[in-house]
Protein backbone atom coordinates (compact mmCIF):
# COMPACT_ATOMS: atom_id res chain seq x y z
CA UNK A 1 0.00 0.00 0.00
CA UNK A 2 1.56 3.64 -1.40
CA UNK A 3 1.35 5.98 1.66
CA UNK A 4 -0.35 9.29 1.52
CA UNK A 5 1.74 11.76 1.46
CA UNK A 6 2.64 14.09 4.42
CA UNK A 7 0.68 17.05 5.34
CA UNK A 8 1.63 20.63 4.58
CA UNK A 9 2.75 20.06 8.66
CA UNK A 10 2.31 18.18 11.28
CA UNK A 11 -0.14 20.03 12.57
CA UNK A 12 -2.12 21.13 9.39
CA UNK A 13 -4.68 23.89 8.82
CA UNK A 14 -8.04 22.52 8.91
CA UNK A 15 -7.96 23.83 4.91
CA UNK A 16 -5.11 21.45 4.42
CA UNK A 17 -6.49 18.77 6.61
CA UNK A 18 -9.62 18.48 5.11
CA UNK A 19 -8.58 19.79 1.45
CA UNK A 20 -10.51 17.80 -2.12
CA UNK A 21 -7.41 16.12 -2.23
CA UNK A 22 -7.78 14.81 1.10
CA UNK A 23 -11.19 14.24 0.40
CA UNK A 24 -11.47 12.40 -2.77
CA UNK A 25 -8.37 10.28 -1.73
CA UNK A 26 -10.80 9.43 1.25
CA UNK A 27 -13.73 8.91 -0.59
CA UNK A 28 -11.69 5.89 -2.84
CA UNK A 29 -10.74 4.00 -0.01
CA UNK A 30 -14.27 4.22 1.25
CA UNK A 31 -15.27 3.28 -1.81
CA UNK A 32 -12.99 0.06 -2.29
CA UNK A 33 -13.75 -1.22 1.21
CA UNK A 34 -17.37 -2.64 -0.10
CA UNK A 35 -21.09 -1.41 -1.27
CA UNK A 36 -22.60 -1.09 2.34
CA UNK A 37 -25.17 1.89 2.32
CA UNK A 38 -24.72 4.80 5.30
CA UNK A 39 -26.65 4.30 8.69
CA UNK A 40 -29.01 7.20 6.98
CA UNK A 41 -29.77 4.73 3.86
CA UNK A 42 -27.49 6.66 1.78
CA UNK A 43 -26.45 4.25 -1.16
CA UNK A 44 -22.61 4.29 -2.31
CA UNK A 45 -24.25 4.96 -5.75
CA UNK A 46 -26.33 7.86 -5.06
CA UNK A 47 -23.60 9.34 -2.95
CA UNK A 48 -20.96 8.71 -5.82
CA UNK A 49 -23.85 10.11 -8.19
CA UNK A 50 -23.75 13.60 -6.36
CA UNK A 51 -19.91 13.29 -5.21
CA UNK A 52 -18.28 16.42 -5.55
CA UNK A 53 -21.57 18.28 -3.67
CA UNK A 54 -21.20 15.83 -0.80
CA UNK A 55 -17.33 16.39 -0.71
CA UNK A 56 -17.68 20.42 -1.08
CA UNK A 57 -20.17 19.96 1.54
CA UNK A 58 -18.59 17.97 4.17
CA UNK A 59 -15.46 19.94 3.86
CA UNK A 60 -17.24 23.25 4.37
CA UNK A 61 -18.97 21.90 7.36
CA UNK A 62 -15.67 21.27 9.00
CA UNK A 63 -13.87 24.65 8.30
CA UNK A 64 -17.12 26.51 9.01
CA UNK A 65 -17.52 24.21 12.74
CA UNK A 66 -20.77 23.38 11.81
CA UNK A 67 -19.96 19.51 11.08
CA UNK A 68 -21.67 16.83 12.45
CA UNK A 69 -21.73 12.90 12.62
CA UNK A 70 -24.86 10.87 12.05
CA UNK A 71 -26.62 8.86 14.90
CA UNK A 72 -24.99 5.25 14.08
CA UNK A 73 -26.77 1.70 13.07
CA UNK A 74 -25.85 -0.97 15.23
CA UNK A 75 -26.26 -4.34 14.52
CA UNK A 76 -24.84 -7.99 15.74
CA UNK A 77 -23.26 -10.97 14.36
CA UNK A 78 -23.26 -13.93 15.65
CA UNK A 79 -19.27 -15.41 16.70
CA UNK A 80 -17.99 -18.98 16.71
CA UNK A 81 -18.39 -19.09 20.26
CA UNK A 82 -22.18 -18.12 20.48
CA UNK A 83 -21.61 -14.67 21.68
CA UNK A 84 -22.73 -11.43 19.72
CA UNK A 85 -20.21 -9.15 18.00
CA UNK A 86 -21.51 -5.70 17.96
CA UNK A 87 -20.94 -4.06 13.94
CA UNK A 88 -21.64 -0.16 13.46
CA UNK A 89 -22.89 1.02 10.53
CA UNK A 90 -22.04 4.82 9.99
CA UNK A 91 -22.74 7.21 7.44
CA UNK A 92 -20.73 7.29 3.83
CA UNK A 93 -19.86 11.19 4.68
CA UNK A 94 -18.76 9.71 8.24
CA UNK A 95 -16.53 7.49 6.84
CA UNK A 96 -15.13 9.82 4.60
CA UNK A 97 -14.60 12.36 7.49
CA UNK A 98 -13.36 9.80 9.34
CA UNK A 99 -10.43 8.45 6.49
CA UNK A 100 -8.89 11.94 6.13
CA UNK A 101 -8.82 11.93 9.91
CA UNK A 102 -7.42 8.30 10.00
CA UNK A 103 -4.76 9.10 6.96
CA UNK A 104 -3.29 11.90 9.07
CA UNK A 105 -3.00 10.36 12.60
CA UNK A 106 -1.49 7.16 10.72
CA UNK A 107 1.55 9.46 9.92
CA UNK A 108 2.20 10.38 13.20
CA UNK A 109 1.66 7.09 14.57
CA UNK A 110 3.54 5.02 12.72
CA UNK A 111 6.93 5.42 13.93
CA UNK A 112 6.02 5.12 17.40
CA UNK A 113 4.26 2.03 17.03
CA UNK A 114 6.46 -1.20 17.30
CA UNK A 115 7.14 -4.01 15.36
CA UNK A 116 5.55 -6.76 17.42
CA UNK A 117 1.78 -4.66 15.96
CA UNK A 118 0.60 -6.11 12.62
CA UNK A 119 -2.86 -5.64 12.54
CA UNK A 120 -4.42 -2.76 10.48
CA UNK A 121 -1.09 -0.69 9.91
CA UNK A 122 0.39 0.38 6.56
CA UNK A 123 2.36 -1.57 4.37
CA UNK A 124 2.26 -4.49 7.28
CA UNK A 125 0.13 -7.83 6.30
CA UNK A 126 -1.11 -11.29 7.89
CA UNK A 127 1.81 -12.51 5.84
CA UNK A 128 4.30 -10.72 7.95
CA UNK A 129 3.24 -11.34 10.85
CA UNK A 130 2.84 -15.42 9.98
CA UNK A 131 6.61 -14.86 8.99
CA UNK A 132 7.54 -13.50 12.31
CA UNK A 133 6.03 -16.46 14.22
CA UNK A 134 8.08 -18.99 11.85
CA UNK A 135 11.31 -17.23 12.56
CA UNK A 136 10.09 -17.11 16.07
CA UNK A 137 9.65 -20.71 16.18
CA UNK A 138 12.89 -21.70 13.77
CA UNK A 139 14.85 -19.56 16.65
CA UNK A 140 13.37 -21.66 19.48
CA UNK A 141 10.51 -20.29 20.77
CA UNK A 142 8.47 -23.10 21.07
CA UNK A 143 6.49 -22.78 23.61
CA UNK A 144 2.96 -19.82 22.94
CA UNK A 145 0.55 -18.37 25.04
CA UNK A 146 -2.26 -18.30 22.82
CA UNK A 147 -4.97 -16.02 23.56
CA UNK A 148 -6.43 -12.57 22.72
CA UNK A 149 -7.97 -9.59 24.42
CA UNK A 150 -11.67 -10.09 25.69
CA UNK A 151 -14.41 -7.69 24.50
CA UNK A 152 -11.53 -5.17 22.96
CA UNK A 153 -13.03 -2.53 21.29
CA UNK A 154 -16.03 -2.13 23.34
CA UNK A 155 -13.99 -2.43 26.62
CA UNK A 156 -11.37 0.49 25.81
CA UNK A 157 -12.10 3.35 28.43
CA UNK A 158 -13.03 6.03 26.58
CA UNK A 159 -11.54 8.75 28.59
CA UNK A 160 -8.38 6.84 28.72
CA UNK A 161 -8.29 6.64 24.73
CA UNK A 162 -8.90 10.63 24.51
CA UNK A 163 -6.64 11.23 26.64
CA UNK A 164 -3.81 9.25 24.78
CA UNK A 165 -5.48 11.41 21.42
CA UNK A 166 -4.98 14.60 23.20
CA UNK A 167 -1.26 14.16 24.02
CA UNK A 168 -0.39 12.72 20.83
CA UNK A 169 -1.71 14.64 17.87
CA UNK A 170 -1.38 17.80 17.14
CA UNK A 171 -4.33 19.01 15.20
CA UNK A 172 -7.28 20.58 17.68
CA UNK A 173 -9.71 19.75 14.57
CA UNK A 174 -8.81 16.07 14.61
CA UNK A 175 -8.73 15.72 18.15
CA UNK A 176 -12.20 17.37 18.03
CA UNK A 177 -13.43 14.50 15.63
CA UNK A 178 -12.19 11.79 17.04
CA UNK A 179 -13.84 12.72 20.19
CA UNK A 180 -17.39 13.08 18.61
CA UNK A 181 -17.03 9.89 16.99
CA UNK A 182 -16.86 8.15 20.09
CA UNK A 183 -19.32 9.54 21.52
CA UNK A 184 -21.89 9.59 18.80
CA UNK A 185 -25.24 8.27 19.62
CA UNK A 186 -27.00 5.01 18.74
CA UNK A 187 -30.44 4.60 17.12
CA UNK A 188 -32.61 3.37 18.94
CA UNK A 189 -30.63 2.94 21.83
CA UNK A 190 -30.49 6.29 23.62
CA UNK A 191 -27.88 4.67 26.66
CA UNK A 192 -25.47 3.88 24.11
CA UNK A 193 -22.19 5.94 22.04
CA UNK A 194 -20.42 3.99 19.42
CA UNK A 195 -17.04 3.96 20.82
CA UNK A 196 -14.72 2.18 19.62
CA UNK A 197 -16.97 0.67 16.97
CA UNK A 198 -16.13 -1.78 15.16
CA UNK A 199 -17.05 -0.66 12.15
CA UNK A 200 -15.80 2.52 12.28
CA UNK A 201 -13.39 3.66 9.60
CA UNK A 202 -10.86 4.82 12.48
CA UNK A 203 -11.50 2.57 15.41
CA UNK A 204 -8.73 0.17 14.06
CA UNK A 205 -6.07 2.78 14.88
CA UNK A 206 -7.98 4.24 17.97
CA UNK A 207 -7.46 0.34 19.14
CA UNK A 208 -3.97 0.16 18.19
CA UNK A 209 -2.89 3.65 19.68
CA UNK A 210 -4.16 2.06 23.09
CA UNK A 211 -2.85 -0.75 22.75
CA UNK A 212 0.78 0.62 22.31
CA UNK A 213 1.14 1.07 25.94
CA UNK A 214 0.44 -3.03 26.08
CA UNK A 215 3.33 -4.20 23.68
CA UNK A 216 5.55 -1.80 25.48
CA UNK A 217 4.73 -3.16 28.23
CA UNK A 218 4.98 -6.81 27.23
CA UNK A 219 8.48 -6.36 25.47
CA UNK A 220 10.12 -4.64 27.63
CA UNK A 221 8.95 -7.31 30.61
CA UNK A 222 9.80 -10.46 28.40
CA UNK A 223 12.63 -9.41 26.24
CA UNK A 224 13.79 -12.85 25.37
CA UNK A 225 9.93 -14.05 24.14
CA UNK A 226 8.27 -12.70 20.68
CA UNK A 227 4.91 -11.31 20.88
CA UNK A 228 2.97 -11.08 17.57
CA UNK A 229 -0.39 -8.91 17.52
CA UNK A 230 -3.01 -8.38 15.18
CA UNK A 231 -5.38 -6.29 16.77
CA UNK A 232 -6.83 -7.75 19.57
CA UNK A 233 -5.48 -11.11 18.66
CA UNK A 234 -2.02 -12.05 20.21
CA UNK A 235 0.46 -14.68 20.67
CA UNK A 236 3.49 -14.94 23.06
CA UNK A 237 6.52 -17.65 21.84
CA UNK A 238 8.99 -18.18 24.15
CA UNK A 239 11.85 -21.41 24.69
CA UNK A 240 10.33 -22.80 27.87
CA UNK A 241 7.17 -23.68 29.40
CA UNK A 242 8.53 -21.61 32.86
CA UNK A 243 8.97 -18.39 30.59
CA UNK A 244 5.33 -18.76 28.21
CA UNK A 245 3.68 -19.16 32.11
CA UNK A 246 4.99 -16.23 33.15
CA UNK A 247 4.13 -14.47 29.99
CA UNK A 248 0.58 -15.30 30.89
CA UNK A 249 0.74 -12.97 33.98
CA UNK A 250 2.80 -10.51 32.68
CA UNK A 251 -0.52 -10.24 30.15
CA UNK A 252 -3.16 -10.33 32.77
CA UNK A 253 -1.48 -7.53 34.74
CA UNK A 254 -0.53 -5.68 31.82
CA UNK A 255 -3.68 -5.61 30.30
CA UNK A 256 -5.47 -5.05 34.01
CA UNK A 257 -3.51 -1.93 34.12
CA UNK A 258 -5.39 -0.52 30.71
CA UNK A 259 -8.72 -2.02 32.22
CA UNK A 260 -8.75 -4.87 30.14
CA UNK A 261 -8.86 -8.82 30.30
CA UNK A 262 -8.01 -11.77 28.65
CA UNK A 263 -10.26 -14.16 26.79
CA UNK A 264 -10.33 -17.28 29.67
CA UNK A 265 -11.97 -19.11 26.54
CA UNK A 266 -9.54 -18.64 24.29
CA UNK A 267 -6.21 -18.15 26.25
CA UNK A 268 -3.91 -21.44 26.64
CA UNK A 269 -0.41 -22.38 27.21
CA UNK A 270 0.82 -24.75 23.71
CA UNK A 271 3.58 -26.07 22.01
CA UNK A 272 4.01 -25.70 18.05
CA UNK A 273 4.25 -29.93 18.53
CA UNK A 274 0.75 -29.64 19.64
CA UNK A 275 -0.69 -27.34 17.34
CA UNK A 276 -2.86 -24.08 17.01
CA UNK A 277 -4.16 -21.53 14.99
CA UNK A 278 -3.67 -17.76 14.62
CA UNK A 279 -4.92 -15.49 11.76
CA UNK A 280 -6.75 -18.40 10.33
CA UNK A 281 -3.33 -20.24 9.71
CA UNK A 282 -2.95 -23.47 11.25
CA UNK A 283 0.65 -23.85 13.09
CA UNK A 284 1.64 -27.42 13.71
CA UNK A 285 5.33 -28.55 14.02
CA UNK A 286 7.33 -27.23 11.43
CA UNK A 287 4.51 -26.26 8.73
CA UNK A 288 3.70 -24.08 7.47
CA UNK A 289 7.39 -22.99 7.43
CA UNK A 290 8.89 -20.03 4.77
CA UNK A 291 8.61 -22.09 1.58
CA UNK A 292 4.67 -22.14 1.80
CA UNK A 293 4.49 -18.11 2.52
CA UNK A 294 4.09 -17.56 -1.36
CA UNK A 295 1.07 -19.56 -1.27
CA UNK A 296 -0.15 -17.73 1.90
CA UNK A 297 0.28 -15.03 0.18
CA UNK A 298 -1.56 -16.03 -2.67
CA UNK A 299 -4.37 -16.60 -1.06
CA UNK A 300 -4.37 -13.41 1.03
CA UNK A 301 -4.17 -11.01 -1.97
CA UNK A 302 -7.22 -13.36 -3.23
């Protein structure tokens, strides 16, 4: 994936933040990730049909203040494990609000993130990450904690979340945003605020900005193991069954401290010998090993 290109600065005019370039670039990646209509039964045709009206629009409604997000669908899919997943449906001029805000924080965010974080970042891919876990295991870190983060993106504090917004980027006007879009309403249930939606155009980097503090603290507790995360989805490999155990606290406490939890289901102590799965790849003794990561990625770009 071609990054965008920097802003005119770090800390960019609301002009330059929310310029037709901006916008239109936004309004393609919207348009690429599928044919869902808004939570206001806008169509992506219709919207398309009347584009450069809705993206003159939206960006005088942000340089003029008077910009604001629609009330947000939620639905729920049903998970493996019988639980509901909660999905938000926003608007198409939501989404594109929120890409140019998500295209700008991504450039500041970037180098601070670390390289254990996979999930949802540019340029970095399941493949990777599958790649990291071979090496891992090829080294001698044999033994994984197995698990992933219960509830995530409907557990992260809010006020915690804008709080790590707030010190981190610049731009009053995207901090602004970002904190409407959490706590935009639901419809039909007045109690609720999206939050971290999933769904959202932006809540993928919202999750991984709070979850930085996590994989610092993970690596710098267990510097000899190799944490891999995608998301909310994580793996510890370390060389001995003492060291992956330990791990498993070092998690718990960690993830206590950001008033989250593991997944009891899901979280177990394993041996590549054994056998698991991560990222919908099955790891079992030495397969798949770097050979087969062509064909992996074959059938990710699919």
């Amino acid at each position: 994936m071609v990054k965008p290109p920097l802003p005119a600065s770090i800390n960019p005019s609301p002009e330059v933040l929310f310029s037709m370039y901006a916008l239109r670039r936004a309004w393609q990646q919207v348009r690429r990730s599928g044919d869902s209509p808004g939570s206001d039964g806008v169509k992506m045709t219709e919207f398309e049909g009347r584009l450069d009206m809705e993206l003159n629009r939206l960006r005088q409604q942000m340089l003029n203040g008077s910009y604001q997000p629609q009330p947000i669908r939620r639905f729920y899919i049903r998970k493996a494990s019988g639980k509901q997943r909660p999905i938000s449906l926003w608007s198409l001029r939501d989404r594109v609000a929120q890409r140019v805000v998500h295209d700008y924080v991504s450039i500041i965010l970037e180098p601070i993130f670390l390289d254990c974080s996979y999930g949802f970042r540019l340029g970095r891919t399941v493949q990777q990450a599958v790649q990291a876990i071979i090496q891992g295991r090829d080294a001698g870190l044999i033994w994984v904690l197995d698990t992933d983060i219960a509830d995530c993106f409907s557990s992260i504090p809010l006020d915690i979340l804008y709080g790590q917004v707030k010190r981190i980027v610049p731009s009053e006007l995207a901090v602004h945003l970002i904190e409407r879009w959490l706590h935009t309403s639901v419809i039909g249930i007045p109690s609720e605020v999206a939050g971290v939606s999933q769904g959202g155009v932006i809540s993928p980097l919202l999750a991984n900005l709070y979850l930085h503090r996590f994989d610092e603290m993970i690596t710098a507790a267990m510097a000899q193991a190799r944490m891999v995360r995608f998301a909310d989805d994580f793996i510890i490999q370390a060389r001995t069954e003492q060291e992956v155990v330990w791990s498993l606290e070092v998690a718990r406490h960690s993830l206590a401290m950001l008033k989250l939890s593991l997944n009891p289901r899901k979280t177990r102590v394993i041996t590549f010998d054994e056998g698991f799965t991560f990222l919908g790849i099955p790891f079992k003794g030495d397969q798949p090993n770097l050979a087969t990561l062509s064909q992996l990625k074959l059938e990710e770009d699919a």
